[in-house]
Protein backbone atom coordinates (compact mmCIF):
# COMPACT_ATOMS: atom_id res chain seq x y z
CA UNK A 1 33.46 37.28 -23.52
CA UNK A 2 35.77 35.47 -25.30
CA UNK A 3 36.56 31.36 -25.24
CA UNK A 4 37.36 30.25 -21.43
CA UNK A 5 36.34 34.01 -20.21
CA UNK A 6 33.36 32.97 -17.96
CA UNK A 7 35.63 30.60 -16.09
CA UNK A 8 38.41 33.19 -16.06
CA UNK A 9 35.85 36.02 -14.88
CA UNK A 10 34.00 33.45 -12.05
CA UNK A 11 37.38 33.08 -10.27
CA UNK A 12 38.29 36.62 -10.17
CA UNK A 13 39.90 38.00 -6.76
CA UNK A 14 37.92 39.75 -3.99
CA UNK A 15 40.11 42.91 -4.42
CA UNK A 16 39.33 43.10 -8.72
CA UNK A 17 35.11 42.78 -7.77
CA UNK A 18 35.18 47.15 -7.61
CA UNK A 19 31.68 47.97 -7.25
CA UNK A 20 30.43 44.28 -6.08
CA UNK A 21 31.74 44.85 -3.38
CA UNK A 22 29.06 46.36 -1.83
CA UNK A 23 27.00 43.21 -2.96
CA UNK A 24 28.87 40.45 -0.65
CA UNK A 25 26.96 40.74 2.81
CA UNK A 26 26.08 38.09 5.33
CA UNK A 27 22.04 37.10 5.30
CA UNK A 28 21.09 38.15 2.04
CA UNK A 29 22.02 35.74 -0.99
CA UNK A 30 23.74 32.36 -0.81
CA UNK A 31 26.95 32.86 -3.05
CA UNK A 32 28.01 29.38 -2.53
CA UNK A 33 25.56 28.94 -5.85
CA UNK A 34 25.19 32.55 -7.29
CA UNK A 35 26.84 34.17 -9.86
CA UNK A 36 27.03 37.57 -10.81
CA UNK A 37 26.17 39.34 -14.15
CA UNK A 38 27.45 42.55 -14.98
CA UNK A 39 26.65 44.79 -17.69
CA UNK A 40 28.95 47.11 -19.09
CA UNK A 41 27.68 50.46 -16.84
CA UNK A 42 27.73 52.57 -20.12
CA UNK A 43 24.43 51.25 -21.74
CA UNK A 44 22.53 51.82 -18.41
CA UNK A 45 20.05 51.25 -17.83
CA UNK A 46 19.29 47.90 -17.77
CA UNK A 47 15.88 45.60 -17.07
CA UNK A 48 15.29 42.29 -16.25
CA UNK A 49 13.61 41.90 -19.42
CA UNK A 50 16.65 43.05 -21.33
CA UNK A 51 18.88 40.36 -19.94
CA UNK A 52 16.20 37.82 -19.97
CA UNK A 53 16.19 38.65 -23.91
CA UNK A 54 19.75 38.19 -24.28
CA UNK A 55 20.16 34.33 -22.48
CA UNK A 56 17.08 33.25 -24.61
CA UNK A 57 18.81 32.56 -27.45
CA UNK A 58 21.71 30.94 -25.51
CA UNK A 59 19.75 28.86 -22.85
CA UNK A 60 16.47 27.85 -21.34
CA UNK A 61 17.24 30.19 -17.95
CA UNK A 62 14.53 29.26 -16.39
CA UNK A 63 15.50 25.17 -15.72
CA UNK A 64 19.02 26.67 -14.84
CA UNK A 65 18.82 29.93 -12.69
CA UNK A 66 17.17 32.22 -11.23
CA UNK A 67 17.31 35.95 -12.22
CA UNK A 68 17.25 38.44 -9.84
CA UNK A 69 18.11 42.30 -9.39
CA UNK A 70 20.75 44.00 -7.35
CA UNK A 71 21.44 47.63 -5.92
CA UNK A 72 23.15 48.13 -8.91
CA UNK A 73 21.73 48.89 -12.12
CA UNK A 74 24.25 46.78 -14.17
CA UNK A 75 24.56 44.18 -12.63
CA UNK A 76 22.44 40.97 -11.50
CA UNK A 77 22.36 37.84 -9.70
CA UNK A 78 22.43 34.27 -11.20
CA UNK A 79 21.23 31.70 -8.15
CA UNK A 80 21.41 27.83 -9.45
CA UNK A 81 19.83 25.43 -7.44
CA UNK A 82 23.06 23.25 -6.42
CA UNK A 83 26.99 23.96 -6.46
CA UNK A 84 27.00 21.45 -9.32
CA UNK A 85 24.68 23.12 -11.36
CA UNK A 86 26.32 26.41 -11.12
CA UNK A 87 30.10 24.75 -12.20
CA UNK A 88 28.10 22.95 -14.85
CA UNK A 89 26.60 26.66 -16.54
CA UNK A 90 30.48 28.07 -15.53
CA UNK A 91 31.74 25.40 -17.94
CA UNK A 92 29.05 26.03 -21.02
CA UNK A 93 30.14 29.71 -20.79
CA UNK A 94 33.98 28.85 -21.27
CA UNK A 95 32.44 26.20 -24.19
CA UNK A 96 33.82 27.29 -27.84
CA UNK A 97 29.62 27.37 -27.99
CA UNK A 98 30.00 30.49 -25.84
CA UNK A 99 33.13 32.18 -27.52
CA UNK A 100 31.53 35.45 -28.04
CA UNK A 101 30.08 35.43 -24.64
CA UNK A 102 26.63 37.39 -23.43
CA UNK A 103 25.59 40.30 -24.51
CA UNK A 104 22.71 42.72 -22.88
CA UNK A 105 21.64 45.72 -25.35
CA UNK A 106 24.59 45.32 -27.56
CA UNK A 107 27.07 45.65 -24.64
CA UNK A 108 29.10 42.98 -23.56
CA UNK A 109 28.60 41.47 -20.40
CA UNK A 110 30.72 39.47 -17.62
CA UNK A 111 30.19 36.50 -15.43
CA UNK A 112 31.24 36.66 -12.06
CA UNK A 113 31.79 34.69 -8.84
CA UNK A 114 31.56 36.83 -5.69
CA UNK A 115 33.74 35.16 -2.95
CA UNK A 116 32.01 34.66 -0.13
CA UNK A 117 33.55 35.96 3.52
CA UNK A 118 30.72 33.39 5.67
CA UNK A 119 32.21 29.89 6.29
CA UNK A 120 31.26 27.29 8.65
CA UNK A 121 34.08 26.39 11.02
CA UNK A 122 34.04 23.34 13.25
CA UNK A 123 36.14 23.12 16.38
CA UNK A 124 36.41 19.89 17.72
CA UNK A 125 38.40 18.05 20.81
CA UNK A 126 37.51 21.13 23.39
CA UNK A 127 35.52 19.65 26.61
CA UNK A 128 31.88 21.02 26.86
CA UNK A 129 33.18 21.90 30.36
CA UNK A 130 35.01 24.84 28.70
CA UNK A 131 32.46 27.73 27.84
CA UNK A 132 31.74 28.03 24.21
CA UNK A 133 32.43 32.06 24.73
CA UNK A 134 35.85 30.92 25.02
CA UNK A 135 35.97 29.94 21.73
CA UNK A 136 34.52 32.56 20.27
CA UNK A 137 37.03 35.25 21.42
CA UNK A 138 39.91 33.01 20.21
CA UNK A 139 38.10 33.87 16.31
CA UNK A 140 36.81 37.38 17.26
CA UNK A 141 40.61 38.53 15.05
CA UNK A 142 39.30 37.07 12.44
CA UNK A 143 36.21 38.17 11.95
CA UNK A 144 32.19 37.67 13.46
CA UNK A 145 30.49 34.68 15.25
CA UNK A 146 27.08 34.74 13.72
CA UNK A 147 25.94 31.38 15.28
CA UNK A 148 27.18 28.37 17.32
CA UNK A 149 25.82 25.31 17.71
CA UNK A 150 27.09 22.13 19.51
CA UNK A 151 26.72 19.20 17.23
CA UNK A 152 25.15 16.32 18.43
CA UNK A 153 26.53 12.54 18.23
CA UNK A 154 25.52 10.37 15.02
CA UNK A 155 25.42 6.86 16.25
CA UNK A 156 22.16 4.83 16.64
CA UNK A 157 20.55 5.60 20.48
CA UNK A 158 23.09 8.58 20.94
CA UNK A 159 21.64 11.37 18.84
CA UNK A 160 20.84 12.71 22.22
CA UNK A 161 24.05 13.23 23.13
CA UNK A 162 26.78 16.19 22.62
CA UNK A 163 30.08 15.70 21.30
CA UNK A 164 32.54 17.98 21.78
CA UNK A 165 32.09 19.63 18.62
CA UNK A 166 31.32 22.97 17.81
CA UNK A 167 29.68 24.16 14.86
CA UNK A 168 30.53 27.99 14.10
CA UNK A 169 29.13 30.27 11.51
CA UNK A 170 31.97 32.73 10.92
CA UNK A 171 31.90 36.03 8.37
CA UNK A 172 35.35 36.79 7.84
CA UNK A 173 37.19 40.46 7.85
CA UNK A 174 37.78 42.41 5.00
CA UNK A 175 41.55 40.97 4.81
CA UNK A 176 41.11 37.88 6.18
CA UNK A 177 40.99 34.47 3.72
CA UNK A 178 40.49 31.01 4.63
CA UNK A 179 43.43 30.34 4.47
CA UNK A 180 44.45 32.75 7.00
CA UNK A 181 42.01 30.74 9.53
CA UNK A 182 44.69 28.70 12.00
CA UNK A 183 44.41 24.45 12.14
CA UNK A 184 44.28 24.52 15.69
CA UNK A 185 43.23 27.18 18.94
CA UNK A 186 44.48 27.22 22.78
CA UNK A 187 41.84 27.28 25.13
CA UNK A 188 42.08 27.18 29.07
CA UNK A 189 45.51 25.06 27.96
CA UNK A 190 43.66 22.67 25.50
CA UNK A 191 44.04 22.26 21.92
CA UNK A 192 41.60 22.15 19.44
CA UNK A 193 41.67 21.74 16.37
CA UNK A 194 39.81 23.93 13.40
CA UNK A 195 38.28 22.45 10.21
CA UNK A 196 36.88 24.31 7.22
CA UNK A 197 35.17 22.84 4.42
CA UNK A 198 36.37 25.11 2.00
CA UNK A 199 39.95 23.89 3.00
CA UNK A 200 42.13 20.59 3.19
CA UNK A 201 43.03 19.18 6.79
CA UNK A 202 46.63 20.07 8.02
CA UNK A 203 49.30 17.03 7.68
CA UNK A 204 52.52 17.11 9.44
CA UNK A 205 54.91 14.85 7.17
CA UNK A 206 56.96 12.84 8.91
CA UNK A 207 59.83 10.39 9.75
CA UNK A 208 60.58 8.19 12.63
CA UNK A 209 64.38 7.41 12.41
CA UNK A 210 64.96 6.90 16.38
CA UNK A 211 63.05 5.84 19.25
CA UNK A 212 63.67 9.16 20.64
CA UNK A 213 61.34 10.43 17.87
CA UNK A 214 63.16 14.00 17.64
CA UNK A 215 62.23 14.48 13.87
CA UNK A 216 58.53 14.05 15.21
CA UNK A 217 58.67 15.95 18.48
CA UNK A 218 60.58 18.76 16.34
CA UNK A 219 57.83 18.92 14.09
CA UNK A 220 55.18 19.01 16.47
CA UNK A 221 56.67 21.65 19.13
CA UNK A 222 57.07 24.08 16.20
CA UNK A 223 53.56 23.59 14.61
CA UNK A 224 52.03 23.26 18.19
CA UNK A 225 54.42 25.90 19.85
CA UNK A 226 54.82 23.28 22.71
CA UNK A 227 58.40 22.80 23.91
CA UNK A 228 60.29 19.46 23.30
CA UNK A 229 60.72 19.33 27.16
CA UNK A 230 56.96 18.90 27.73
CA UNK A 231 56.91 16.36 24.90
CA UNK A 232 60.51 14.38 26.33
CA UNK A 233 58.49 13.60 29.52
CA UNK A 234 55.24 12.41 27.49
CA UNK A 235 54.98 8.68 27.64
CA UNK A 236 51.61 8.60 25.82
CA UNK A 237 52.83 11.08 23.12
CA UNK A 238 55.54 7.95 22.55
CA UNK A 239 53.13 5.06 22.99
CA UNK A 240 51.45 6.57 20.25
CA UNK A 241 53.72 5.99 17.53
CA UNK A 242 54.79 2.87 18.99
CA UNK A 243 53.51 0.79 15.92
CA UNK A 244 54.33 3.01 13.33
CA UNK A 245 57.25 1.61 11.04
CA UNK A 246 60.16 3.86 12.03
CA UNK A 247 61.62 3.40 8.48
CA UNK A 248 59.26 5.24 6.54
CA UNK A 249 58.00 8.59 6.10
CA UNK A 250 53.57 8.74 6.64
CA UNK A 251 51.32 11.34 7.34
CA UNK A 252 50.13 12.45 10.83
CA UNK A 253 46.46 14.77 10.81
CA UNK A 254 46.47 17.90 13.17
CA UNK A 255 43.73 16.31 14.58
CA UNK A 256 45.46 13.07 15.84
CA UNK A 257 48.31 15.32 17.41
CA UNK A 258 45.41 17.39 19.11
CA UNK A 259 43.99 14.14 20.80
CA UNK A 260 47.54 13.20 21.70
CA UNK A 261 48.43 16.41 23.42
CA UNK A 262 45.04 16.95 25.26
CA UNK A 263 45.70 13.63 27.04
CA UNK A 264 49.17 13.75 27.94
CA UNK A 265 50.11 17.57 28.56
């Protein structure tokens, strides 16, 4: 592995993983903080004991990872204790420490970081009147519902109490990203808006050059697929940027515009 070539390997695509594929699978290891090892297939077959042999000389493994076997022979699992600890051993790899990389039986080896397909998704601003089933069908094209959960409220005397978020453990499709998950669903006529923790929040840049607010409601209707007719007769959507300084540009979150359109259309 040459200079850099862990952190190269550990952000290689789903589609260049070839046979660990068949490793990525909801319920069985947490890739958030796993890495993958794999051996060249050629100087099968491999042990434990053999790999253990080869990170001796390189690094205490034992107050870093874990070492564990896979289904296949040449390859095996690297599970750190934390996120950070894991981006911390990606870094010493790509070290000029680390130039000539790992090597198991005389055969070099690669580091790599399976992508996960399970994220948490959390859907807020839908009523706990509406069914959480409804929900679910609105992600069903985009892959599985494993769990939901309605999150409770944090404030002091109200942790009894629902909000009307939903907490949704998702395992993607085969050629879906997280990218491809929307900002925002429709259901029973009310938005809601989607937030992954993998991903940034959605921001509509704007400017307010006229009280009519056409830039914004142009914007909007196109993100939201809401027709500036619905938004024209909105005097809340219009009382909500009343104190915004019509001369410069800000940033409006999907989720604002969700609250705004919930109460007014």
């Amino acid at each position: 592995m040459s200079n850099g070539g862990a952190a190269a390997n550990a952000s290689s695509s789903e589609n260049e993983l070839e046979d660990l594929e068949c490793l990525n699978f909801p319920g069985d290891i947490d890739w958030s903080t796993t890495l993958v090892l794999r051996c060249d297939p050629k100087g099968s077959p491999y042990n434990i004991g053999d790999v253990i042999s080869a990170f001796h000389v390189v690094v205490r493994r034992n107050e870093v990872f874990n070492l564990g076997p896979t289904f296949l022979n040449h390859a095996f699992t690297l599970s750190f204790k934390s996120v950070f600890a894991m981006e911390g051993f990606i870094k010493f790899m790509g070290s000029p420490k680390m130039s000539k990389g790992i090597k198991v039986k005389g055969h070099p080896c690669t580091i790599t970081r399976v992508p996960s397909k399970y994220v948490t998704v959390r859907v807020r601003h839908i009523p706990l009147e509406v069914d959480t089933s409804h929900i679910v069908s609105a992600l069903k094209k985009y892959g599985t519902v494993v769990k939901t959960e309605l999150v409770k409220n944090n404030f002091r005397g109200w942790f009894h109490v629902y909000t009307s978020e939903r907490k949704i453990d998702l395992y993607l499709k085969s050629n879906v990203k997280v990218s491809d998950l929307p900002y925002g669903i429709e259901v029973k006529g009310l938005y809601g808006s989607v937030y992954v923790e993998e991903r940034n929040p959605k921001c509509l840049n704007v400017t307010i050059r006229d009280t009519k607010l056409i830039v914004v409601k142009e914007r909007i209707a196109s993100f939201t697929k809401r027709s500036i007719l619905e938004l024209n007769h909105s005097s809340a959507f219009r009382t909500f940027f009343v104190n915004k300084d019509c001369n410069s540009g800000y940033s409006i979150l999907y989720e604002q515009v969700v609250n705004v359109l919930n109460a007014v259309i």
